[in-house]
C-alpha atoms as a PDB file:
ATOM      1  CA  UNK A   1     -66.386 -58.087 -25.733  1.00  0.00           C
ATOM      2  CA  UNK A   2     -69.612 -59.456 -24.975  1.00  0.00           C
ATOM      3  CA  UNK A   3     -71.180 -60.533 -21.401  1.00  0.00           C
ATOM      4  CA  UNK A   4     -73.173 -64.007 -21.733  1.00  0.00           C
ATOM      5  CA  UNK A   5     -76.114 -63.926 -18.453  1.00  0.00           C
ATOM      6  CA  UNK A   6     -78.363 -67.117 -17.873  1.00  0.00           C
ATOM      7  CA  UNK A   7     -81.195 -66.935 -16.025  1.00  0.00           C
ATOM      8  CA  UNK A   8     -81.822 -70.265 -14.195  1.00  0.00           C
ATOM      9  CA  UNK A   9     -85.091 -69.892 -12.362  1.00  0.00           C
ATOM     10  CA  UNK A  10     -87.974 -72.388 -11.101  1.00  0.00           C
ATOM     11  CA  UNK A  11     -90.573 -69.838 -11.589  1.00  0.00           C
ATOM     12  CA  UNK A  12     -92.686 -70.014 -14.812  1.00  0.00           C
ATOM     13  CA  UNK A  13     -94.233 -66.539 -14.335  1.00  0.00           C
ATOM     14  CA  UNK A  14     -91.928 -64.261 -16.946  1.00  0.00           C
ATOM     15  CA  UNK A  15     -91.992 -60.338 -17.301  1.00  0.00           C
ATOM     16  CA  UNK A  16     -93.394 -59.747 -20.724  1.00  0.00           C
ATOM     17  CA  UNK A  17     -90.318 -58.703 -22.954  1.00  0.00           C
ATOM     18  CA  UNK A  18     -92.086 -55.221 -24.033  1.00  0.00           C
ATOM     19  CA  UNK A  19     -92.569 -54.257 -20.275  1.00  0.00           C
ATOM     20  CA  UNK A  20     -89.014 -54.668 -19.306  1.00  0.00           C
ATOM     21  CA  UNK A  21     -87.612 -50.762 -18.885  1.00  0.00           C
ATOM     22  CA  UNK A  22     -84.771 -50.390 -21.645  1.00  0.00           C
ATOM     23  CA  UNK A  23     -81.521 -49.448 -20.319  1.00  0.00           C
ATOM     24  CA  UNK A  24     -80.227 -49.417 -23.670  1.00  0.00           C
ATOM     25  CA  UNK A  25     -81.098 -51.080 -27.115  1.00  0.00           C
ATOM     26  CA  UNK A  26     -82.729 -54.347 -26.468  1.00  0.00           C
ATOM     27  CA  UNK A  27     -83.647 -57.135 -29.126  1.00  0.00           C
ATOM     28  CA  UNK A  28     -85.737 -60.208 -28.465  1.00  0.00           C
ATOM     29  CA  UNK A  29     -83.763 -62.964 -30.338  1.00  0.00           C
ATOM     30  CA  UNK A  30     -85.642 -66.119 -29.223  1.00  0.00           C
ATOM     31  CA  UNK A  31     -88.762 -66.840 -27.805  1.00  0.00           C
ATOM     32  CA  UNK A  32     -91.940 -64.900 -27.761  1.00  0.00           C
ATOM     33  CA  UNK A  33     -93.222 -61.222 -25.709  1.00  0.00           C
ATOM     34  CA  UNK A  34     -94.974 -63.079 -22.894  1.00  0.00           C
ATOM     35  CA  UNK A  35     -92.358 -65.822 -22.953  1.00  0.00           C
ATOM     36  CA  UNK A  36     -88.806 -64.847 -23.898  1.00  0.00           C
ATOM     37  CA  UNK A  37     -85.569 -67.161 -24.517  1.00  0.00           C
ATOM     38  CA  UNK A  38     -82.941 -64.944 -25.466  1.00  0.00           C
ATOM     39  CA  UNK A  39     -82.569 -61.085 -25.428  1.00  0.00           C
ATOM     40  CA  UNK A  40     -79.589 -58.982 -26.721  1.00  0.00           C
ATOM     41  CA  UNK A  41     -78.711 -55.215 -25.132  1.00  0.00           C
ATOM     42  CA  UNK A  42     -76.907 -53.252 -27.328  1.00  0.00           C
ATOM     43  CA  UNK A  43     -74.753 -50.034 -26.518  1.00  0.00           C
ATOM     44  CA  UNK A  44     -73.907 -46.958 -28.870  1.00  0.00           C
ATOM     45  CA  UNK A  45     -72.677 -48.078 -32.469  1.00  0.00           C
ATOM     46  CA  UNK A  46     -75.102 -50.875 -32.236  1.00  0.00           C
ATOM     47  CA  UNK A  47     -72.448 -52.668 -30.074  1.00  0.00           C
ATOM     48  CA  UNK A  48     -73.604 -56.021 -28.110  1.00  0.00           C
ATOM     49  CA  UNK A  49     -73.071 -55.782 -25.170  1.00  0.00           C
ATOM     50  CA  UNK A  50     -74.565 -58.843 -23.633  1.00  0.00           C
ATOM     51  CA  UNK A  51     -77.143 -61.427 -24.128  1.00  0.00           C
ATOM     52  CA  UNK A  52     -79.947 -62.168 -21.794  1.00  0.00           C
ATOM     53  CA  UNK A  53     -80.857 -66.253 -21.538  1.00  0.00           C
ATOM     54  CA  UNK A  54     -83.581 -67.429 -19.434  1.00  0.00           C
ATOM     55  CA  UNK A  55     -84.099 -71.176 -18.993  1.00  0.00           C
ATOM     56  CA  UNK A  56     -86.706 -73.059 -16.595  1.00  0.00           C
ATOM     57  CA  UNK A  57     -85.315 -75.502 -14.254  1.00  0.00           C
ATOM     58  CA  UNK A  58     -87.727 -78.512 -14.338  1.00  0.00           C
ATOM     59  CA  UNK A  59     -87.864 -82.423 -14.865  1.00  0.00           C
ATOM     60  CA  UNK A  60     -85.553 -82.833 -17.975  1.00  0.00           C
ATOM     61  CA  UNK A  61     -85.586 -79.108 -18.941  1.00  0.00           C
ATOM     62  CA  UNK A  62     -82.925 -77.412 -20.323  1.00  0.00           C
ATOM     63  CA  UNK A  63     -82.147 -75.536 -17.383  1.00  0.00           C
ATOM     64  CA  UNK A  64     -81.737 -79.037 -15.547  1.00  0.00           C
ATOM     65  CA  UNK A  65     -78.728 -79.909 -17.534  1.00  0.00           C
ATOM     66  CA  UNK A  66     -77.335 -76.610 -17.307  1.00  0.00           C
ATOM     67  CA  UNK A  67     -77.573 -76.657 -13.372  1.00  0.00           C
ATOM     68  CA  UNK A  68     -75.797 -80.039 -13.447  1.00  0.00           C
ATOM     69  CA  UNK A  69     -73.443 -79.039 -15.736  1.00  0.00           C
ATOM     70  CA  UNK A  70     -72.273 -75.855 -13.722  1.00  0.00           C
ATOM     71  CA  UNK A  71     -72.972 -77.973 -10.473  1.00  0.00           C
ATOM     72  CA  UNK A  72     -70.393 -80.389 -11.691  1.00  0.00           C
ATOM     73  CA  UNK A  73     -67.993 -77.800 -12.930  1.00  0.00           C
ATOM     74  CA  UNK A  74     -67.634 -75.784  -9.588  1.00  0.00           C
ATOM     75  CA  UNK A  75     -67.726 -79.390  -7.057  1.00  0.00           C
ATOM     76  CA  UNK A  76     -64.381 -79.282  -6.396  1.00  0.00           C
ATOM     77  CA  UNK A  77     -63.876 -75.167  -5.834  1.00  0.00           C
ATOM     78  CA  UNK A  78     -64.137 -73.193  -2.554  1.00  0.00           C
ATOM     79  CA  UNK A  79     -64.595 -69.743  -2.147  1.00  0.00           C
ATOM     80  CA  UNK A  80     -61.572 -67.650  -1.904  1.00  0.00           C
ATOM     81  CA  UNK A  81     -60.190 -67.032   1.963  1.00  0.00           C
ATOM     82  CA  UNK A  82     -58.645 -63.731   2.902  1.00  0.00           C
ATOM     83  CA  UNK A  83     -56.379 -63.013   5.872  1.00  0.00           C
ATOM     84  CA  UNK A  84     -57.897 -60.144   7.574  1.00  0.00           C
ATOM     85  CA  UNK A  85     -54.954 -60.291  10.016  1.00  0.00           C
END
């Protein structure tokens, strides 16, 4: 099993794929050094382990519909409330 992580930000500025420190095998998939889409880390046994997205939120970006999408998925949810007594 696989983790999927998005990266929503509103920041253009991106850490260059070949400066990020490798915690294990990394791949760029998508997208170029200075400006990366999609990144895969792998674990022993070339194993994926999970996959690194990173979408701009902007005027009618990508990351806009995402946003929405999760915004409108979670609009009826509350956060969990625990009895401390």
């Amino acid at each position: 099993m696989n983790y999927k992580v998005r990266l929503l930000t509103t920041s253009e500025e991106v850490i260059p794929f070949s400066h990020l420190q490798p915690l294990a095998e990394q791949k760029l998939i998508s997208g170029t050094d200075q400006l990366w889409e999609i990144i895969e880390i792998y674990g022993s046994g070339d194993n994926l382990l999970s996959t690194l997205e990173r979408d701009i939120i902007e005027p009618e970006s990508v990351g806009e519909a995402i946003l929405k999408e999760l915004s409108r998925k979670i609009q009826d949810k509350y956060p969990l409330t625990l009895d401390n007594g």
